[in-house]
Protein backbone atom coordinates (compact mmCIF):
# COMPACT_ATOMS: atom_id res chain seq x y z
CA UNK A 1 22.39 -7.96 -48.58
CA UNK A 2 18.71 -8.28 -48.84
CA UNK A 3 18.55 -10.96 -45.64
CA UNK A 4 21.41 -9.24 -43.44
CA UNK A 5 19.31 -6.00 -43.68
CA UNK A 6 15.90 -8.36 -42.72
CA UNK A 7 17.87 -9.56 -39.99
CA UNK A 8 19.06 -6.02 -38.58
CA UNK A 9 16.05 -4.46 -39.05
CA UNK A 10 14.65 -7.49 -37.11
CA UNK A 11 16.85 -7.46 -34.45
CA UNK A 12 17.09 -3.74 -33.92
CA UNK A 13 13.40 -3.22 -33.40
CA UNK A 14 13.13 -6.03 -30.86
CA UNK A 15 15.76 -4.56 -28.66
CA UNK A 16 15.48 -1.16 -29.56
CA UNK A 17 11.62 -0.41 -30.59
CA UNK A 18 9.59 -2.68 -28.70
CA UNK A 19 11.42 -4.54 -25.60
CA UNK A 20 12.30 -1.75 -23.38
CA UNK A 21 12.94 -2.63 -19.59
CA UNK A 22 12.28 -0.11 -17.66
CA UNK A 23 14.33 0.78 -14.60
CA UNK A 24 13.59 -1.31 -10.98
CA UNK A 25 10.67 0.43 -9.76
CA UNK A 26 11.02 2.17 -5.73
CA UNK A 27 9.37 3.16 -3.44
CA UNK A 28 6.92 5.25 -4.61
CA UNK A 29 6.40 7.56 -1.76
CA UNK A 30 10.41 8.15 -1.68
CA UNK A 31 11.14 12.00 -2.02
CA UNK A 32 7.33 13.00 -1.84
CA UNK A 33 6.59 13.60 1.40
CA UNK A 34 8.63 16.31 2.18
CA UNK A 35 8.18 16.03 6.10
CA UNK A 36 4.99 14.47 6.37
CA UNK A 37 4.51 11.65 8.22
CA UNK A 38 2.49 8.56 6.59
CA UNK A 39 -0.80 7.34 8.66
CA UNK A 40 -1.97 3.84 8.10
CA UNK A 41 -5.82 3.74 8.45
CA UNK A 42 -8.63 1.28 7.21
CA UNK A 43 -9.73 1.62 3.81
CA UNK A 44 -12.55 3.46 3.48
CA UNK A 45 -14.57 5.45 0.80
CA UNK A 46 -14.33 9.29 -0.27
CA UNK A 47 -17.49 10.03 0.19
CA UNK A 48 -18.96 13.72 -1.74
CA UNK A 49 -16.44 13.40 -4.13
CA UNK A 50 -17.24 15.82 -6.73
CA UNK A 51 -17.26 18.48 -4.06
CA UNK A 52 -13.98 17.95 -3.21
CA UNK A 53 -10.25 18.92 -5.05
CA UNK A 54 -7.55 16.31 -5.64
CA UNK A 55 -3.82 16.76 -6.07
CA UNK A 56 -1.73 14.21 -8.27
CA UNK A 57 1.63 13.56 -7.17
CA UNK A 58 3.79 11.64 -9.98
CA UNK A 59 5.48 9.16 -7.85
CA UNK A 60 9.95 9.43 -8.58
CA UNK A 61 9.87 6.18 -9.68
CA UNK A 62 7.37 6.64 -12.49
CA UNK A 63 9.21 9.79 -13.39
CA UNK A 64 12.52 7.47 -13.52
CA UNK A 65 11.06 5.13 -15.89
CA UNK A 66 9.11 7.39 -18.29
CA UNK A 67 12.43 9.88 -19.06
CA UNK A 68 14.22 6.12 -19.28
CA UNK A 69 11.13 5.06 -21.75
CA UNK A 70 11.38 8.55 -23.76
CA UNK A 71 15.00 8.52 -24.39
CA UNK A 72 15.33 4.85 -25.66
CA UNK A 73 12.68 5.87 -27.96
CA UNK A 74 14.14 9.21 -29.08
CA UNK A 75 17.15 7.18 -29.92
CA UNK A 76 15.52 4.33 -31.99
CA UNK A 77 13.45 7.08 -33.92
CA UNK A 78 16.70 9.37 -34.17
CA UNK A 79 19.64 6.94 -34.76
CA UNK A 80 18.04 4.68 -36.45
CA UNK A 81 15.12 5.12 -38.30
CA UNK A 82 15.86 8.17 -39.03
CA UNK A 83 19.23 7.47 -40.92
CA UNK A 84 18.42 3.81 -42.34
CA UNK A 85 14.68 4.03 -43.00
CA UNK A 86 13.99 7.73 -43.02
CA UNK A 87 10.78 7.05 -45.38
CA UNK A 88 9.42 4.90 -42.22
CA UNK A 89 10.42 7.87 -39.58
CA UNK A 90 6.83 9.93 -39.52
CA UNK A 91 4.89 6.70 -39.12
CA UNK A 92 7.10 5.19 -36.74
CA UNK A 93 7.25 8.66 -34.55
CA UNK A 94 3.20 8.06 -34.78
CA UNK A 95 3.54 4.58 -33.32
CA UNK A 96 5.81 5.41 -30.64
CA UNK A 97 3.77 8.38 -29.25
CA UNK A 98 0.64 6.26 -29.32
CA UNK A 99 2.20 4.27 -26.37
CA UNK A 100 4.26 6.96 -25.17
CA UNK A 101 5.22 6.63 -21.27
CA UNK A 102 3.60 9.85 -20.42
CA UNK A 103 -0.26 9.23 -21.77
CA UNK A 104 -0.22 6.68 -18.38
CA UNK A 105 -0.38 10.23 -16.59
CA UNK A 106 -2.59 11.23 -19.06
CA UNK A 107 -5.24 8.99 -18.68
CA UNK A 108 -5.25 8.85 -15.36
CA UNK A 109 -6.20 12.24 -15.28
CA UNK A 110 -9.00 11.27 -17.31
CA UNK A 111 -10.02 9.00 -15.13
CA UNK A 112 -10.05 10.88 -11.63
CA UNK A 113 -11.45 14.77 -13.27
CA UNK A 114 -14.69 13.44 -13.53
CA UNK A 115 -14.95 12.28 -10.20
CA UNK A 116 -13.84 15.73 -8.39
CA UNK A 117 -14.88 18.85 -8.20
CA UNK A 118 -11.10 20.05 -9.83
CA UNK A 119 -7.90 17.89 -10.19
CA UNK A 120 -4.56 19.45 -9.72
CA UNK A 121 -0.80 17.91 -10.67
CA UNK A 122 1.44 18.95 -7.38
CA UNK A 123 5.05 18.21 -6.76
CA UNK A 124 4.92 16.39 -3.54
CA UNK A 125 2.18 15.82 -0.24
CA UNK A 126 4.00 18.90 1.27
CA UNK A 127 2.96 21.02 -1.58
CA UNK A 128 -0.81 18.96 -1.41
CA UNK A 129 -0.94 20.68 2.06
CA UNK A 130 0.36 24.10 1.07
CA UNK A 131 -2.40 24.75 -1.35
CA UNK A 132 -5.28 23.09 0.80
CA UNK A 133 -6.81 20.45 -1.12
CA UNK A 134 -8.84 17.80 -0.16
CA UNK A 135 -7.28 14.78 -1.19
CA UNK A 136 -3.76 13.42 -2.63
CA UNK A 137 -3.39 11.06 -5.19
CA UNK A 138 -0.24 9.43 -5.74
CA UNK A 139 0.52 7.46 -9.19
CA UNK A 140 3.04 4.60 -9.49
CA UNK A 141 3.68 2.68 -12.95
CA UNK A 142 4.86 0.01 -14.36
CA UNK A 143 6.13 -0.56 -17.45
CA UNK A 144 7.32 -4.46 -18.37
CA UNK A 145 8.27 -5.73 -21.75
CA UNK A 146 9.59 -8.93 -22.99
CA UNK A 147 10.96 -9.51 -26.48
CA UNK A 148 12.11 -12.39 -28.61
CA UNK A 149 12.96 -12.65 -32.16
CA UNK A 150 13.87 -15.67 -34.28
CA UNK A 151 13.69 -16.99 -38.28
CA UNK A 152 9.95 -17.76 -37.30
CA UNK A 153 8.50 -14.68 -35.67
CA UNK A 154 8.92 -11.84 -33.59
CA UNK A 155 7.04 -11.86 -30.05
CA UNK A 156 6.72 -9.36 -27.27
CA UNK A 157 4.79 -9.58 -23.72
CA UNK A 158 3.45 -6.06 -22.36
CA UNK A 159 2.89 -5.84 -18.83
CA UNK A 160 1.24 -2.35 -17.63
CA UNK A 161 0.66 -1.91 -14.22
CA UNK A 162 -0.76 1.29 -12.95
CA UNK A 163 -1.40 2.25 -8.91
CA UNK A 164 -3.35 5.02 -7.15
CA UNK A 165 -2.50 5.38 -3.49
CA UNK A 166 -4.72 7.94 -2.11
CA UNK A 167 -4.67 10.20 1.00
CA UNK A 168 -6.59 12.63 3.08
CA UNK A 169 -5.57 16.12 4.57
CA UNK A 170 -3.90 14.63 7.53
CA UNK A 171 -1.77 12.24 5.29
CA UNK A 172 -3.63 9.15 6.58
CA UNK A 173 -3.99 6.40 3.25
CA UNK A 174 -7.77 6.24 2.25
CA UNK A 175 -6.87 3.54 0.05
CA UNK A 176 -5.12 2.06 -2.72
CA UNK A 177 -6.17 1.46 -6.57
CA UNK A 178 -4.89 -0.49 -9.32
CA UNK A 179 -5.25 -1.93 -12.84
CA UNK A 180 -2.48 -4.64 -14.33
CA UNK A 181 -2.75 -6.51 -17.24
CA UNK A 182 -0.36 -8.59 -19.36
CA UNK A 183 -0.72 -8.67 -23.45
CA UNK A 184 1.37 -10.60 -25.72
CA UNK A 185 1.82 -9.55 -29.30
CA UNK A 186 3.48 -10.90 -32.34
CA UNK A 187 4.26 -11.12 -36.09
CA UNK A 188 5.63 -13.82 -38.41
CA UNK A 189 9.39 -13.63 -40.23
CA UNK A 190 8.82 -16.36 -42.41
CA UNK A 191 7.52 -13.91 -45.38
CA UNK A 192 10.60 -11.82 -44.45
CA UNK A 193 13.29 -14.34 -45.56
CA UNK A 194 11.10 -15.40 -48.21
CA UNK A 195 11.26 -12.07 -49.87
CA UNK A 196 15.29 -12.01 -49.45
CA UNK A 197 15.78 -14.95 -50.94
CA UNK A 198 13.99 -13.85 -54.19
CA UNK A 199 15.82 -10.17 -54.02
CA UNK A 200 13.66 -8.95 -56.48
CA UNK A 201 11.16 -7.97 -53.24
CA UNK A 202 11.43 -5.38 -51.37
CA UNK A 203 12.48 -5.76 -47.16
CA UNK A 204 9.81 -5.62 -44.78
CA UNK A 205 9.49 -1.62 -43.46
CA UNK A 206 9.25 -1.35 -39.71
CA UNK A 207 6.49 -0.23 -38.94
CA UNK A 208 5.56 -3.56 -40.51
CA UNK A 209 7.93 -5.43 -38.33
CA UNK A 210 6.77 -3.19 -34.77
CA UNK A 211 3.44 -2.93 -35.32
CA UNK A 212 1.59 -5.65 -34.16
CA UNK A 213 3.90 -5.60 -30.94
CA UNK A 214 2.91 -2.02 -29.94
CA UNK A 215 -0.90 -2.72 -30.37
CA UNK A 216 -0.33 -5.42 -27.91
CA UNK A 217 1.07 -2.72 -25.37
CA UNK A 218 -2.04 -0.70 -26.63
CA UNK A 219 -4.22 -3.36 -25.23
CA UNK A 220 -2.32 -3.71 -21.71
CA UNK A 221 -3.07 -0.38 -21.10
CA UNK A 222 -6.70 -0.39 -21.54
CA UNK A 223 -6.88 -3.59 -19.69
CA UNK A 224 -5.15 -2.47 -17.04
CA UNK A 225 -7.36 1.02 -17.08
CA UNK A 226 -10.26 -1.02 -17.32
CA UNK A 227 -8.91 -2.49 -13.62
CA UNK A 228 -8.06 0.88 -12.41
CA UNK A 229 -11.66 1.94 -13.05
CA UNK A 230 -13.57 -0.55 -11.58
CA UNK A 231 -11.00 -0.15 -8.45
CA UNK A 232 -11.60 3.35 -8.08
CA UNK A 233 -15.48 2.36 -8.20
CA UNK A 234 -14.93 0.58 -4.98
CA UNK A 235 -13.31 3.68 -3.64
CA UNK A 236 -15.13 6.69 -5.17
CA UNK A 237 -18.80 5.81 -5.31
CA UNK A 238 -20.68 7.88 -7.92
């Protein structure tokens, strides 16, 4: 009993917890311009920065994946921990919202308020135009993840990829920023079946089993911010 429940525990996270493929990603200027028309220009700097206001436009792609992200996780925490390991359910729920989808968005907020005078989130570049501001931000992400899981170890490969494709008042690009960054995470079984086979010892409690994999997502996304930064250097000099 002991070893089946290693084994489902073991096989549920990977699929469920920690190797979540997010949805194709598309165009991620589809639906937002509402009418505008796109201008192709040279890249150039934004120069005055901190006197100027920026919109951030969520791109429908990103939007796709994180509500595809949120739910998968909802149903892990809900369906499963939640019923079979209920005692593991508050610090599992803690681990999942430390790499939830939407602190991407979060942090690049952090990233661009500094560097204007105010930052805005707006629906689409039509609505950028309607309330006069200066210049239009909008944020595309990627979220990869490869899992594997055998009597050996469990292993998982993060892939974050975040992009800033900014605009002036007249539509015309200004430029494009981005940070990816690939981490690989893992955590031996061979304890696991160890402890089954001498039933006296108790299973191995998820958060166990998932948490070395989600601290390897934890470091994809810094490295990838760390990218994103020195990107937006290039664009935004302070």
């Amino acid at each position: 009993m002991q070893i089946r429940r290693a084994f489902l525990i073991l096989a549920v996270c990977i699929v469920a917890g920690c190797a979540h493929q997010t949805p194709p990603r598309t165009d991620p200027l589809a639906d937002l311009l509402g009418g505008a028309k796109v201008t192709d220009s040279a890249t150039r700097q934004i120069t005055n920065a901190k006197a100027k206001t920026l919109a951030l436009i969520v791109s429908t792609s990103s939007e796709t994946q994180i509500k595809f992200r949120e739910q998968g996780d909802s149903d892990y925490l809900e369906n499963y921990i939640k019923k079979w390991e209920p005692a593991s359910y508050s610090v599992m729920k803690g681990l999942f919202e430390s790499v939830g989808p939407r602190k991407l968005i979060d942090t690049v907020l952090s990233e661009l308020r500094p560097r204007f005078s105010k930052v805005v989130v707006v629906s689409d570049l039509a609505a950028f135009r309607e309330q006069g501001l200066d210049v239009a931000a909008v944020v595309d992400i990627g979220m990869e993840a490869k899992g594997t899981s055998s009597v050996v170890k469990n292993a998982a490969e993060y892939t974050t990829e975040v992009v800033l494709i900014l605009f002036d008042k007249q539509i015309q690009r200004i430029g494009v920023a981005k940070g990816r960054a690939t981490e690989t995470g893992e955590r031996s079984n061979t304890g696991d079946f160890l402890r089954g086979f001498l039933l006296v010892l108790p299973d191995p409690k998820p958060e166990e089993v998932m948490g070395p994999l989600i601290v390897a997502e934890r470091k994809s996304r810094a490295a990838a911010f760390v990218q994103l930064r020195e990107s937006l250097d290039m664009l935004i000099p302070k």
